[in-house]
PDB file of N, CA and C in Angstrom:
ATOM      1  N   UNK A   1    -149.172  -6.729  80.149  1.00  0.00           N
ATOM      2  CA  UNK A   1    -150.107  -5.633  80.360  1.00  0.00           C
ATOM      3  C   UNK A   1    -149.574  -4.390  79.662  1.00  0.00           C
ATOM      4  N   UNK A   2    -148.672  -3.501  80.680  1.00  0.00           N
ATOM      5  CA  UNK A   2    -148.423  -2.544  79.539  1.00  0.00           C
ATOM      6  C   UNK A   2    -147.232  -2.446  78.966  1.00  0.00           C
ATOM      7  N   UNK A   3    -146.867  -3.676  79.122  1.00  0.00           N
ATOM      8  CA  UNK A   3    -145.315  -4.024  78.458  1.00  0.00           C
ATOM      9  C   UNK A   3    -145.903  -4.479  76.901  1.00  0.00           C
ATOM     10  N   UNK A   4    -146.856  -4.343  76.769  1.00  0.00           N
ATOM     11  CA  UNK A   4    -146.835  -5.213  75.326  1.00  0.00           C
ATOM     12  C   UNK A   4    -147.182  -3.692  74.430  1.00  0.00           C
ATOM     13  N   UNK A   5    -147.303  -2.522  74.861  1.00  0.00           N
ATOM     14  CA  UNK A   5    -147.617  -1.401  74.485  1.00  0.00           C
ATOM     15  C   UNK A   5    -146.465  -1.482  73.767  1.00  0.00           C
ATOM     16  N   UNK A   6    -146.832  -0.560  72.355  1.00  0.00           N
ATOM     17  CA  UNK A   6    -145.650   0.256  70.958  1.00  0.00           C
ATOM     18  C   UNK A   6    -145.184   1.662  71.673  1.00  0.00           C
ATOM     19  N   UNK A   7    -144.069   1.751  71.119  1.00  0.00           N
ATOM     20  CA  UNK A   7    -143.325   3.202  71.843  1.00  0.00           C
ATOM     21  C   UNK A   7    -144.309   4.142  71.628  1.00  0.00           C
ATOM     22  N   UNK A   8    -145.003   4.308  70.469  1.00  0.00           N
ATOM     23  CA  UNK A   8    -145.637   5.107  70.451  1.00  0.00           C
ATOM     24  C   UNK A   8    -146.823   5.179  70.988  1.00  0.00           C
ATOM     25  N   UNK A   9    -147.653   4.039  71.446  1.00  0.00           N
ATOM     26  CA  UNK A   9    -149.065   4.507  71.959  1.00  0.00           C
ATOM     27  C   UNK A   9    -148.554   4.333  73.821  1.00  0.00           C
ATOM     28  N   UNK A  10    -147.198   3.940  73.917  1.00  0.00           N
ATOM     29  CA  UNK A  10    -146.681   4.201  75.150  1.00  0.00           C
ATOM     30  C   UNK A  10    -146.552   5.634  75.680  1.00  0.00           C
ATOM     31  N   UNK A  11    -145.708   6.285  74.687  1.00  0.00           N
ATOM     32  CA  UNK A  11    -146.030   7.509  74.749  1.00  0.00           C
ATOM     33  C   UNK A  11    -147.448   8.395  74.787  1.00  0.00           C
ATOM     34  N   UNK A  12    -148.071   8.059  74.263  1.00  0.00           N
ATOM     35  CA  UNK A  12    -149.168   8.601  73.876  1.00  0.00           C
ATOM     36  C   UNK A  12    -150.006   8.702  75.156  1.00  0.00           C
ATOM     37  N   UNK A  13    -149.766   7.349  75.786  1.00  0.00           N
ATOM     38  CA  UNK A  13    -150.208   7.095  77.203  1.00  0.00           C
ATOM     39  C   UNK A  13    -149.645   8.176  78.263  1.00  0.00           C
ATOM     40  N   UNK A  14    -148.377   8.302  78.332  1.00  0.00           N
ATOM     41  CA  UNK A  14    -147.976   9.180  79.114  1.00  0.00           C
ATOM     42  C   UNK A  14    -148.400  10.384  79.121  1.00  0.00           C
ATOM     43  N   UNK A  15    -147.897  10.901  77.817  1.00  0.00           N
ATOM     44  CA  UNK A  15    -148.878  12.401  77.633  1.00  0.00           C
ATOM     45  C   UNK A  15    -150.362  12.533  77.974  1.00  0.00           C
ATOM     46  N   UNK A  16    -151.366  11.341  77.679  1.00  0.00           N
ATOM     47  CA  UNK A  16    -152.599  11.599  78.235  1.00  0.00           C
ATOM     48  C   UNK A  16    -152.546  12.016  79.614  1.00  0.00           C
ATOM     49  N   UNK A  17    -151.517  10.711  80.365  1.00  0.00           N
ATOM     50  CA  UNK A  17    -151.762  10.623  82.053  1.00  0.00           C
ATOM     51  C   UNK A  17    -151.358  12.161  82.422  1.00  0.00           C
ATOM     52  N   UNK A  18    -150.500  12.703  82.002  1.00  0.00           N
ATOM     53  CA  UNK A  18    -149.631  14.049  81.969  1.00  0.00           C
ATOM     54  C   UNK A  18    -150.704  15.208  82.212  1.00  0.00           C
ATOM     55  N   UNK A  19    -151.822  14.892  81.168  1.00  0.00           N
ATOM     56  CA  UNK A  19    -153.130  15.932  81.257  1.00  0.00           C
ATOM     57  C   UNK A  19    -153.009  16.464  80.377  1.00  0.00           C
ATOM     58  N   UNK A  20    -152.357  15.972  79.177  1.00  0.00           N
ATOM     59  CA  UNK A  20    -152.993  16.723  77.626  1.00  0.00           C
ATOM     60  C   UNK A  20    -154.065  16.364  76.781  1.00  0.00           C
ATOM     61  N   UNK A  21    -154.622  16.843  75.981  1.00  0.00           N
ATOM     62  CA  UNK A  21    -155.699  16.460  75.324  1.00  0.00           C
ATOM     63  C   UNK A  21    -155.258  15.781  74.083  1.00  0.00           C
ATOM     64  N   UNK A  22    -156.379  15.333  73.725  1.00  0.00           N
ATOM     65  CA  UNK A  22    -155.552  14.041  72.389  1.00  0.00           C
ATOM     66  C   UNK A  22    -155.317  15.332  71.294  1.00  0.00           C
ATOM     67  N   UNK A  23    -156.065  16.164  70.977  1.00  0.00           N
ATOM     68  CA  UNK A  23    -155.675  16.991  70.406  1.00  0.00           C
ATOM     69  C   UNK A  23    -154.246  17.818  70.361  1.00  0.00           C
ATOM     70  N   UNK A  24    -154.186  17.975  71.814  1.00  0.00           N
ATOM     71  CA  UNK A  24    -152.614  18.369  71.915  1.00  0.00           C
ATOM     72  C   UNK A  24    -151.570  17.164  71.719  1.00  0.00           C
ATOM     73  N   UNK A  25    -151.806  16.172  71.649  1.00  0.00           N
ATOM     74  CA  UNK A  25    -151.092  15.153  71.813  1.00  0.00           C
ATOM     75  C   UNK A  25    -150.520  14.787  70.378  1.00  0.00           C
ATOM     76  N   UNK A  26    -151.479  14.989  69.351  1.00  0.00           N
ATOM     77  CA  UNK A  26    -151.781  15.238  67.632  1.00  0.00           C
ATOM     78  C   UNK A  26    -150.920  16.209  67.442  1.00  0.00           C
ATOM     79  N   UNK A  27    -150.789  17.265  68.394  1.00  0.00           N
ATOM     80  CA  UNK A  27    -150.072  18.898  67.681  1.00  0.00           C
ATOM     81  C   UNK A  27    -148.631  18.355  67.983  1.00  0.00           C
ATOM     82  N   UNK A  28    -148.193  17.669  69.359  1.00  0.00           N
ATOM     83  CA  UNK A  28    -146.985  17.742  69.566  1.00  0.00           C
ATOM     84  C   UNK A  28    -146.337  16.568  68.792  1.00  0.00           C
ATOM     85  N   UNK A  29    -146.930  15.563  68.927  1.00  0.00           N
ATOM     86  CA  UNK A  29    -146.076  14.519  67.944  1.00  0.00           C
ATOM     87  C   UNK A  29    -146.610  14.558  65.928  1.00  0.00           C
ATOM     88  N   UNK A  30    -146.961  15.763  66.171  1.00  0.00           N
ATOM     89  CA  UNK A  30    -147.291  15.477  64.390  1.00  0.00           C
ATOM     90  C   UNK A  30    -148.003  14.608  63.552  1.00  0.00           C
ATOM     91  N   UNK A  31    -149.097  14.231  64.264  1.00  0.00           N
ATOM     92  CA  UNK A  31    -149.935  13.221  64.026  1.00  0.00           C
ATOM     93  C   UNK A  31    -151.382  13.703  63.511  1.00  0.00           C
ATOM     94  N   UNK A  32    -151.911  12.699  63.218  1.00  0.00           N
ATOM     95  CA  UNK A  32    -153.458  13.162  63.140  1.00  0.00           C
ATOM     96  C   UNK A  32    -154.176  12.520  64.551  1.00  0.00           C
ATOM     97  N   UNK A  33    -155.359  13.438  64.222  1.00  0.00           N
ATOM     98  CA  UNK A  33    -156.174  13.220  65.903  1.00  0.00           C
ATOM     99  C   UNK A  33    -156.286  11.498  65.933  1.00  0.00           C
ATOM    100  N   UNK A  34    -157.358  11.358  64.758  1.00  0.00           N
ATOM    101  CA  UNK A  34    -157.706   9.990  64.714  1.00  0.00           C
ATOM    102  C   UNK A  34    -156.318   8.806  64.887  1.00  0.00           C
ATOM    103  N   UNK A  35    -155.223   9.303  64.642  1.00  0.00           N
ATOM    104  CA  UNK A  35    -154.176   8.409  65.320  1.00  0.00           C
ATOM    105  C   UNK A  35    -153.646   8.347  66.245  1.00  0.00           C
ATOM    106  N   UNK A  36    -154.304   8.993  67.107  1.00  0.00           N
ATOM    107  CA  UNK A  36    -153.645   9.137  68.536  1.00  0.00           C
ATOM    108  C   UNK A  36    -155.168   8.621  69.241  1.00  0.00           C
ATOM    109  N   UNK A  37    -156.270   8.789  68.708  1.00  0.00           N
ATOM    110  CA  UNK A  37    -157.446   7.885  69.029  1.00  0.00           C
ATOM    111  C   UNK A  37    -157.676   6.905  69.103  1.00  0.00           C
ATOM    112  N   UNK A  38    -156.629   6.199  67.980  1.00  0.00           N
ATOM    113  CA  UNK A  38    -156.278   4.980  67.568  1.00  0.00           C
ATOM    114  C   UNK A  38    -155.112   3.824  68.517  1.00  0.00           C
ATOM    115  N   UNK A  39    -154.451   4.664  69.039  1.00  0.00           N
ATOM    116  CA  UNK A  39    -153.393   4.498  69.788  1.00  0.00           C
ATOM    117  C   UNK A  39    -153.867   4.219  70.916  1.00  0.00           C
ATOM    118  N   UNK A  40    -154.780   5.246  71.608  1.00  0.00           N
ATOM    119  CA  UNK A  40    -155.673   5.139  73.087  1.00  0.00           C
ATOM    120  C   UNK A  40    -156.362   3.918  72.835  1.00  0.00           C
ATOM    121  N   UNK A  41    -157.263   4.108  71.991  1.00  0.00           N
ATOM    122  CA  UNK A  41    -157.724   2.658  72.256  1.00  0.00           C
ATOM    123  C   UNK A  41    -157.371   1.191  71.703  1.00  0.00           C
ATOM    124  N   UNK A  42    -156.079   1.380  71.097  1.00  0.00           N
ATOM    125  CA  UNK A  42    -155.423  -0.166  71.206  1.00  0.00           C
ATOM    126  C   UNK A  42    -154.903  -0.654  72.634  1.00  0.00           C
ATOM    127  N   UNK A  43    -154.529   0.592  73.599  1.00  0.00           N
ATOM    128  CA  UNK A  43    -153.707   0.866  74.504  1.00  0.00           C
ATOM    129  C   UNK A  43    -154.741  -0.235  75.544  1.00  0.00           C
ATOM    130  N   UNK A  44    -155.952   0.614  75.603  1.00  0.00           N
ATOM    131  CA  UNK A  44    -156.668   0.155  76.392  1.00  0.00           C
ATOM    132  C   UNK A  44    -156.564  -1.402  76.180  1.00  0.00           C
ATOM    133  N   UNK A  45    -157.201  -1.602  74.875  1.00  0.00           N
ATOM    134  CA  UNK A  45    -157.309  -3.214  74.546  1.00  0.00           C
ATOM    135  C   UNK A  45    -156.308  -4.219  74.797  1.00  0.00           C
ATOM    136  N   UNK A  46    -154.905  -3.546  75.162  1.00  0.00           N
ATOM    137  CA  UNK A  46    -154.187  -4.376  75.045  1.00  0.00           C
ATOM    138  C   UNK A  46    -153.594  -4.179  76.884  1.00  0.00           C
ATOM    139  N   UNK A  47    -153.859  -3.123  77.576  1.00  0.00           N
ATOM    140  CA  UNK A  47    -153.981  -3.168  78.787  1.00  0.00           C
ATOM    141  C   UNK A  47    -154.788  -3.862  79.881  1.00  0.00           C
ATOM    142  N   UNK A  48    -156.009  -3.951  78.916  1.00  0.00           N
ATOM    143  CA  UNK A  48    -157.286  -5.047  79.680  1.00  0.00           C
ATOM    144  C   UNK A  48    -158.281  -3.955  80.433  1.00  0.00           C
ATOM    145  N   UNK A  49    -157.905  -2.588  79.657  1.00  0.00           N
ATOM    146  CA  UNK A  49    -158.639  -1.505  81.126  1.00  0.00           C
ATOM    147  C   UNK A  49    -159.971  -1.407  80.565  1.00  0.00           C
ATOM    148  N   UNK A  50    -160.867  -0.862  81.421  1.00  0.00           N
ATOM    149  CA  UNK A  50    -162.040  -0.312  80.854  1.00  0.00           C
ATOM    150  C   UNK A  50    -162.477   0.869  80.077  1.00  0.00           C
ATOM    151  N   UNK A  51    -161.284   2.372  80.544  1.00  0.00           N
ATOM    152  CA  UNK A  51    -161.435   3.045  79.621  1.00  0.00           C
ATOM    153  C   UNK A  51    -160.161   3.468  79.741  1.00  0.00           C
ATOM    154  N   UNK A  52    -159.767   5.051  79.310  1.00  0.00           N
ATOM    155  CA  UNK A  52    -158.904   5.542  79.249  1.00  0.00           C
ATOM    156  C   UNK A  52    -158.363   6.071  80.398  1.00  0.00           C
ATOM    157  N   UNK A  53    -159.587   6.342  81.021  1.00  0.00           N
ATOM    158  CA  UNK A  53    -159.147   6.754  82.915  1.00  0.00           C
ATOM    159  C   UNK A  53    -158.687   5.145  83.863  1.00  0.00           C
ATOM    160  N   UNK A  54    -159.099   4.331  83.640  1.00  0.00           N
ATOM    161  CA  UNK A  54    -158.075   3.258  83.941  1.00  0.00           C
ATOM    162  C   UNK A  54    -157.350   2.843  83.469  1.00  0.00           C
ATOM    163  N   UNK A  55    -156.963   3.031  82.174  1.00  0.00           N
ATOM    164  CA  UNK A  55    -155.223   2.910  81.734  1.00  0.00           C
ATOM    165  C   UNK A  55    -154.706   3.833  82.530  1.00  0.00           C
ATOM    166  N   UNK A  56    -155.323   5.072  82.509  1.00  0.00           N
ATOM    167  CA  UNK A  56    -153.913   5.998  83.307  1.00  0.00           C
ATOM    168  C   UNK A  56    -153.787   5.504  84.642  1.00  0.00           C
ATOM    169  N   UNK A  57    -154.963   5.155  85.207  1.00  0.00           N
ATOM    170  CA  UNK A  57    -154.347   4.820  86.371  1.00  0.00           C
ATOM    171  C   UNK A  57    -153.421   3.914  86.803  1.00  0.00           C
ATOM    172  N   UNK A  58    -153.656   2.406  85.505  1.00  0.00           N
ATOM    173  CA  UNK A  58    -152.711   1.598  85.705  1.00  0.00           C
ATOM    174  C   UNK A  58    -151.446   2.233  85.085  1.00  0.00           C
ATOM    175  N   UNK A  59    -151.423   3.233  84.556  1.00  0.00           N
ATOM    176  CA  UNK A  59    -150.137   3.529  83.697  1.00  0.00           C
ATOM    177  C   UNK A  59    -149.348   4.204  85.521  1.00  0.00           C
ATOM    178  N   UNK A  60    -150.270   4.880  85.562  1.00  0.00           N
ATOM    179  CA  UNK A  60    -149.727   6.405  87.628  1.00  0.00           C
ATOM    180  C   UNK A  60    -149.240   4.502  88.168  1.00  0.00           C
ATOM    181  N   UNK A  61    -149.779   3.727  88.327  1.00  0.00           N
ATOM    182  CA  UNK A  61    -149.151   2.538  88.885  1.00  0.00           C
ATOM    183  C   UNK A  61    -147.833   1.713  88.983  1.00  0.00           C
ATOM    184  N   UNK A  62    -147.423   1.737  87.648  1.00  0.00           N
ATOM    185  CA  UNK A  62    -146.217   1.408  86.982  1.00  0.00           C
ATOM    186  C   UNK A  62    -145.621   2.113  87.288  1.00  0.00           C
ATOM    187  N   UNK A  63    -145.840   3.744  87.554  1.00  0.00           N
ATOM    188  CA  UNK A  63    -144.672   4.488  86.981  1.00  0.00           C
ATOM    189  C   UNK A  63    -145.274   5.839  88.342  1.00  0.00           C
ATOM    190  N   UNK A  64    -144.702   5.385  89.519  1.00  0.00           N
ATOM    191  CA  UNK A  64    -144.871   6.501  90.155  1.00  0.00           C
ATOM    192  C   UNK A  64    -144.329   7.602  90.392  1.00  0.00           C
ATOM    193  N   UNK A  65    -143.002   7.322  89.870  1.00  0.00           N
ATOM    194  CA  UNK A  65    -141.991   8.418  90.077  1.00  0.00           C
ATOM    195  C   UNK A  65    -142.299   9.573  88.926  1.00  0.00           C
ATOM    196  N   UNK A  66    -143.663   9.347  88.216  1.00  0.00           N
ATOM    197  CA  UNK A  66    -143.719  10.359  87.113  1.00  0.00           C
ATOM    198  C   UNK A  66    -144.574  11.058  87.773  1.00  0.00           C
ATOM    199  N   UNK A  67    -145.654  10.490  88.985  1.00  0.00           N
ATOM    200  CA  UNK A  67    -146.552  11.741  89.266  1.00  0.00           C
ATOM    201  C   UNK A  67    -146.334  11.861  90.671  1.00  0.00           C
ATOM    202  N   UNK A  68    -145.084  12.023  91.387  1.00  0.00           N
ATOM    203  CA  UNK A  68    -145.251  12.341  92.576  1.00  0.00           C
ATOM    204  C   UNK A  68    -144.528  14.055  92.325  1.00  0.00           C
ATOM    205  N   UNK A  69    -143.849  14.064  91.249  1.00  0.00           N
ATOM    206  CA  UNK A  69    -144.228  15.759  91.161  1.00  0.00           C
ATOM    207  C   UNK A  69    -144.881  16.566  90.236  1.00  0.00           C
ATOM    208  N   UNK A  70    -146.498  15.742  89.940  1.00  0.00           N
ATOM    209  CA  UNK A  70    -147.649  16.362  89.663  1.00  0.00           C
ATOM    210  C   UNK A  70    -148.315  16.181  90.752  1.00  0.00           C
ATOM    211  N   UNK A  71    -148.541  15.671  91.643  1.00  0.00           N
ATOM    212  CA  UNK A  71    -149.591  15.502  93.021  1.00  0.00           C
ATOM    213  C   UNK A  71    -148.659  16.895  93.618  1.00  0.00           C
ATOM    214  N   UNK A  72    -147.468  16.973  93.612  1.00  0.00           N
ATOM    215  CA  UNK A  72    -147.420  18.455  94.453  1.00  0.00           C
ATOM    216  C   UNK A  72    -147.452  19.884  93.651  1.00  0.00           C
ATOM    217  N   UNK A  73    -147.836  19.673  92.242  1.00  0.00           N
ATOM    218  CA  UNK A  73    -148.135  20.781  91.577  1.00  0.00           C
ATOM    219  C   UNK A  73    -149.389  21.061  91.436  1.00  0.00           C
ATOM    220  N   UNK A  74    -150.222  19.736  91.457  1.00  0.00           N
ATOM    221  CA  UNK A  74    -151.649  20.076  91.709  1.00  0.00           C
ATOM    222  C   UNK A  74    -152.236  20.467  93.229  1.00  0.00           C
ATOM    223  N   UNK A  75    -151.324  20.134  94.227  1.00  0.00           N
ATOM    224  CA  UNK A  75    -151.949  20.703  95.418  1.00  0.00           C
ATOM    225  C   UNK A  75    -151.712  21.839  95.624  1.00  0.00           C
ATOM    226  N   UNK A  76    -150.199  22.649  94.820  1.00  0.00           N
ATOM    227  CA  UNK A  76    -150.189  24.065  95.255  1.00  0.00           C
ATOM    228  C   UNK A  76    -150.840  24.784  94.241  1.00  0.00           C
ATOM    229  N   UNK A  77    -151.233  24.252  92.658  1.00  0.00           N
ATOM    230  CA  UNK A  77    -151.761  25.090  92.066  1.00  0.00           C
ATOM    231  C   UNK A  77    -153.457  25.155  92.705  1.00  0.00           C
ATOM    232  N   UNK A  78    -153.718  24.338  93.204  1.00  0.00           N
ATOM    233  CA  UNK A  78    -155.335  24.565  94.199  1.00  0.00           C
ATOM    234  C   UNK A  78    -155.689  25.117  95.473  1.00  0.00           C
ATOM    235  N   UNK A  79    -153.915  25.071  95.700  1.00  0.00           N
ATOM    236  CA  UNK A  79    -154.014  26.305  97.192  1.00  0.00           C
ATOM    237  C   UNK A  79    -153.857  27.336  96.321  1.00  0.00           C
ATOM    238  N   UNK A  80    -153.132  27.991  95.115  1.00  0.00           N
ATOM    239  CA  UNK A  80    -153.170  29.391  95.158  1.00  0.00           C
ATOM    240  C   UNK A  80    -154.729  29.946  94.520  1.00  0.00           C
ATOM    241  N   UNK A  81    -155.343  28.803  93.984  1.00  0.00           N
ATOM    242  CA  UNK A  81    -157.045  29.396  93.512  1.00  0.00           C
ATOM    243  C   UNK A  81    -157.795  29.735  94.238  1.00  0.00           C
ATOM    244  N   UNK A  82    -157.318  28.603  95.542  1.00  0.00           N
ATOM    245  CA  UNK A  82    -157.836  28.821  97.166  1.00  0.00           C
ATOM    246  C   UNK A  82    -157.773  30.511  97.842  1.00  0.00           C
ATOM    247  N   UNK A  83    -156.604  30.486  98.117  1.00  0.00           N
ATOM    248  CA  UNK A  83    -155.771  31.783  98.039  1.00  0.00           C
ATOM    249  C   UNK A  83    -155.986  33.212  97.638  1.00  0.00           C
ATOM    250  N   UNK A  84    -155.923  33.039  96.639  1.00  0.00           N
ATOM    251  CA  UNK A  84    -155.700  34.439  95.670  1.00  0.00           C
ATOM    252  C   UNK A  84    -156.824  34.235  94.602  1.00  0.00           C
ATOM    253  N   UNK A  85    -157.618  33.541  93.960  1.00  0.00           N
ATOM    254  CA  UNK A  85    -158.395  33.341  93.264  1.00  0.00           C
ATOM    255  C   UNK A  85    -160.028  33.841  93.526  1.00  0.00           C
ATOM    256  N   UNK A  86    -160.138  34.222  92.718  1.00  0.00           N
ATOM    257  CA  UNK A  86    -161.907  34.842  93.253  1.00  0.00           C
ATOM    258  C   UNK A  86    -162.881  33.881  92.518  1.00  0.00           C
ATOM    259  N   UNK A  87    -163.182  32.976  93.843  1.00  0.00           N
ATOM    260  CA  UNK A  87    -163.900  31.312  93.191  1.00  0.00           C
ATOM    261  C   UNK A  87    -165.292  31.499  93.534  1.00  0.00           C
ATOM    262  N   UNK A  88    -165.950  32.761  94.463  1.00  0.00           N
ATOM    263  CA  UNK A  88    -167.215  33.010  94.545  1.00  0.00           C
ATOM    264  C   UNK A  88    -167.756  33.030  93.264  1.00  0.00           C
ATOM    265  N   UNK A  89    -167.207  33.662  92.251  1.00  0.00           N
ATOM    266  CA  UNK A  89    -168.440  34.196  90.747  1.00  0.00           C
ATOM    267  C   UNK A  89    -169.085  32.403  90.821  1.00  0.00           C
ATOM    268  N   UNK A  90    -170.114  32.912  90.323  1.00  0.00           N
ATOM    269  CA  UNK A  90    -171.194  31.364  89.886  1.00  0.00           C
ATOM    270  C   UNK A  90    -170.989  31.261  87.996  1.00  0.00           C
ATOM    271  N   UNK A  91    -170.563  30.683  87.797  1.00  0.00           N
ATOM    272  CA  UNK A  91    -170.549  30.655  85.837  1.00  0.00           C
ATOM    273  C   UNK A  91    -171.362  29.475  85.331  1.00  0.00           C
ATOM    274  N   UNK A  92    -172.236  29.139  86.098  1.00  0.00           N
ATOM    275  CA  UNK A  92    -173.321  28.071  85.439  1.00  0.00           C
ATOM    276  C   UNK A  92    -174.055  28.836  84.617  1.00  0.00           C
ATOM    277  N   UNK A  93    -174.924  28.054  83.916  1.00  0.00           N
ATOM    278  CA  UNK A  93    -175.904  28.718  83.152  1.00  0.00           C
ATOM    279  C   UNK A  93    -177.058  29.039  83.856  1.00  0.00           C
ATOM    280  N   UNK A  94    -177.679  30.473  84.056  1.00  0.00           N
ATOM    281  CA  UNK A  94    -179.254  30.836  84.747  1.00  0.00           C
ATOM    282  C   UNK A  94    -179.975  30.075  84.136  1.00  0.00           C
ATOM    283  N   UNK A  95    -180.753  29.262  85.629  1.00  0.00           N
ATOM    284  CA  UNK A  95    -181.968  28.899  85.154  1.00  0.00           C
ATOM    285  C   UNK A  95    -183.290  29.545  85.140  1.00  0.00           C
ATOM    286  N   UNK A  96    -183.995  28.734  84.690  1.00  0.00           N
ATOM    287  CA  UNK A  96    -185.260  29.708  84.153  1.00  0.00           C
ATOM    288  C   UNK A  96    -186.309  29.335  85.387  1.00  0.00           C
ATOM    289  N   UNK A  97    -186.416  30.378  86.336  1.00  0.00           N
ATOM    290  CA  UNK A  97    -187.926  30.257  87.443  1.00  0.00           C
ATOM    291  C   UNK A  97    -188.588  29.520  87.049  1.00  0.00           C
ATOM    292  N   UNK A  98    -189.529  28.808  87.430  1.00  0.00           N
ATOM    293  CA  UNK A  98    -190.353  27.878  87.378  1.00  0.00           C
ATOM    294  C   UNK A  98    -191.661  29.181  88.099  1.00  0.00           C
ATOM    295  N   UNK A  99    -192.508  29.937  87.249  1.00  0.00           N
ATOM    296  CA  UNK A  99    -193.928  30.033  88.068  1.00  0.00           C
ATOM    297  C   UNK A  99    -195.120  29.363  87.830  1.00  0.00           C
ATOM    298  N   UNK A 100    -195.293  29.725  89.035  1.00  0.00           N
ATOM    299  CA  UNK A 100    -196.716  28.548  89.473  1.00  0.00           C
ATOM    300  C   UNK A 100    -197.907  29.375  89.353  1.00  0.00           C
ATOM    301  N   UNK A 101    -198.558  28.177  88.716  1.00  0.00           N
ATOM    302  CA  UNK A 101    -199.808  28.757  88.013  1.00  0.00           C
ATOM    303  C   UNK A 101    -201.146  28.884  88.911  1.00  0.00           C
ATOM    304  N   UNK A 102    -201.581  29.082  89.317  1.00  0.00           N
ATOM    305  CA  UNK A 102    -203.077  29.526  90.252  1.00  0.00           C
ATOM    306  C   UNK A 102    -204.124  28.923  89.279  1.00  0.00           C
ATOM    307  N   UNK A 103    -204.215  28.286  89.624  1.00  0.00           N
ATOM    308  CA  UNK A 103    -205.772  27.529  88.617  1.00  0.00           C
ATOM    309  C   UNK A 103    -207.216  27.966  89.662  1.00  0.00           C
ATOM    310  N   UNK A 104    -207.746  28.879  89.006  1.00  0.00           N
ATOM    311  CA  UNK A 104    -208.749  29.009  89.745  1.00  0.00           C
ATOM    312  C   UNK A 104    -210.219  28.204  89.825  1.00  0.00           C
ATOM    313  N   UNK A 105    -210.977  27.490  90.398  1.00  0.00           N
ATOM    314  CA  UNK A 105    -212.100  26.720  90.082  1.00  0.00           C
ATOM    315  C   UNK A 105    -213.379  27.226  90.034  1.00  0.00           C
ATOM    316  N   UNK A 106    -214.288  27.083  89.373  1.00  0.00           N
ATOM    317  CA  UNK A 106    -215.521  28.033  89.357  1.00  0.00           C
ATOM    318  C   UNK A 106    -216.293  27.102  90.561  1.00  0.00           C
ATOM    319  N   UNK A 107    -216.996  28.211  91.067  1.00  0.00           N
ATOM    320  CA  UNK A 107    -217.911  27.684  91.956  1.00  0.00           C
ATOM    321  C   UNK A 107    -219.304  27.199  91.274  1.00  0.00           C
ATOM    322  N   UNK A 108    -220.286  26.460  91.374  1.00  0.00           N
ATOM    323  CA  UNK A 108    -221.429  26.176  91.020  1.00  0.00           C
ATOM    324  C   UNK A 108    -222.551  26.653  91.841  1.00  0.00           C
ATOM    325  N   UNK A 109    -223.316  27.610  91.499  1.00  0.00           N
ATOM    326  CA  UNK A 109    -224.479  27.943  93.070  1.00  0.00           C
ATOM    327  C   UNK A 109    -225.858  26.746  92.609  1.00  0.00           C
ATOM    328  N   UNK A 110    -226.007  26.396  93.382  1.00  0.00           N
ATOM    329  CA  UNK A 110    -227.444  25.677  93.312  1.00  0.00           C
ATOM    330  C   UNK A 110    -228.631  26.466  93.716  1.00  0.00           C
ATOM    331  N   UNK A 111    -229.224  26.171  92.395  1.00  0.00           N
ATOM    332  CA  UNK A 111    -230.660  27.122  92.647  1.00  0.00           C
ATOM    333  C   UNK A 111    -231.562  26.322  94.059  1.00  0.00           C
TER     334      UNK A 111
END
């Protein structure tokens, strides 16, 4: 499974699970994007996963001792947004009212 992974799309794996973008992943090992695209999805193919979010998970599986101190950096970095963060603003995009149209019907008088 993921023993048959190359050092490098091993790596490549890690840094994804890590939470970098393939783009960053391109900047730090000196690569081009499309080879680190290339890498993900041999990874997969040769992992048996369905996408890239289940390689990582089978990768967090193998290898737990890599995210048991990201599970406690992600719980305190979401208590301090909790916290100290001003999470009321709304930043969706306004939607556009919907008005409703009054269709008026003519009456007919009969002579």
């Amino acid at each position: 499974m993921l023993q048959a992974l190359t050092k490098s799309e091993n790596e490549v794996v890690k840094l994804k699970a890590q939470g970098y973008l393939e783009k960053e992943i391109a900047d730090l090992r000196c690569v081009s994007i499309h080879t680190v695209k290339t890498q993900v999805k041999r990874a997969i193919q040769k992992a048996s996963a369905k996408s890239s979010y289940h390689l990582i998970a089978k990768y967090a599986a193998v290898h737990p001792e890599l995210f048991k101190t990201m599970i406690a950096v992600m719980f305190l970095s979401i208590q301090s947004i909790v916290m100290f963060g001003d999470y009321t603003d709304d930043y969706r995009k306004p939607t556009k009212q919907k008005t409703h149209k009054v269709y008026r019907t003519r009456v007919r008088r009969k002579n």
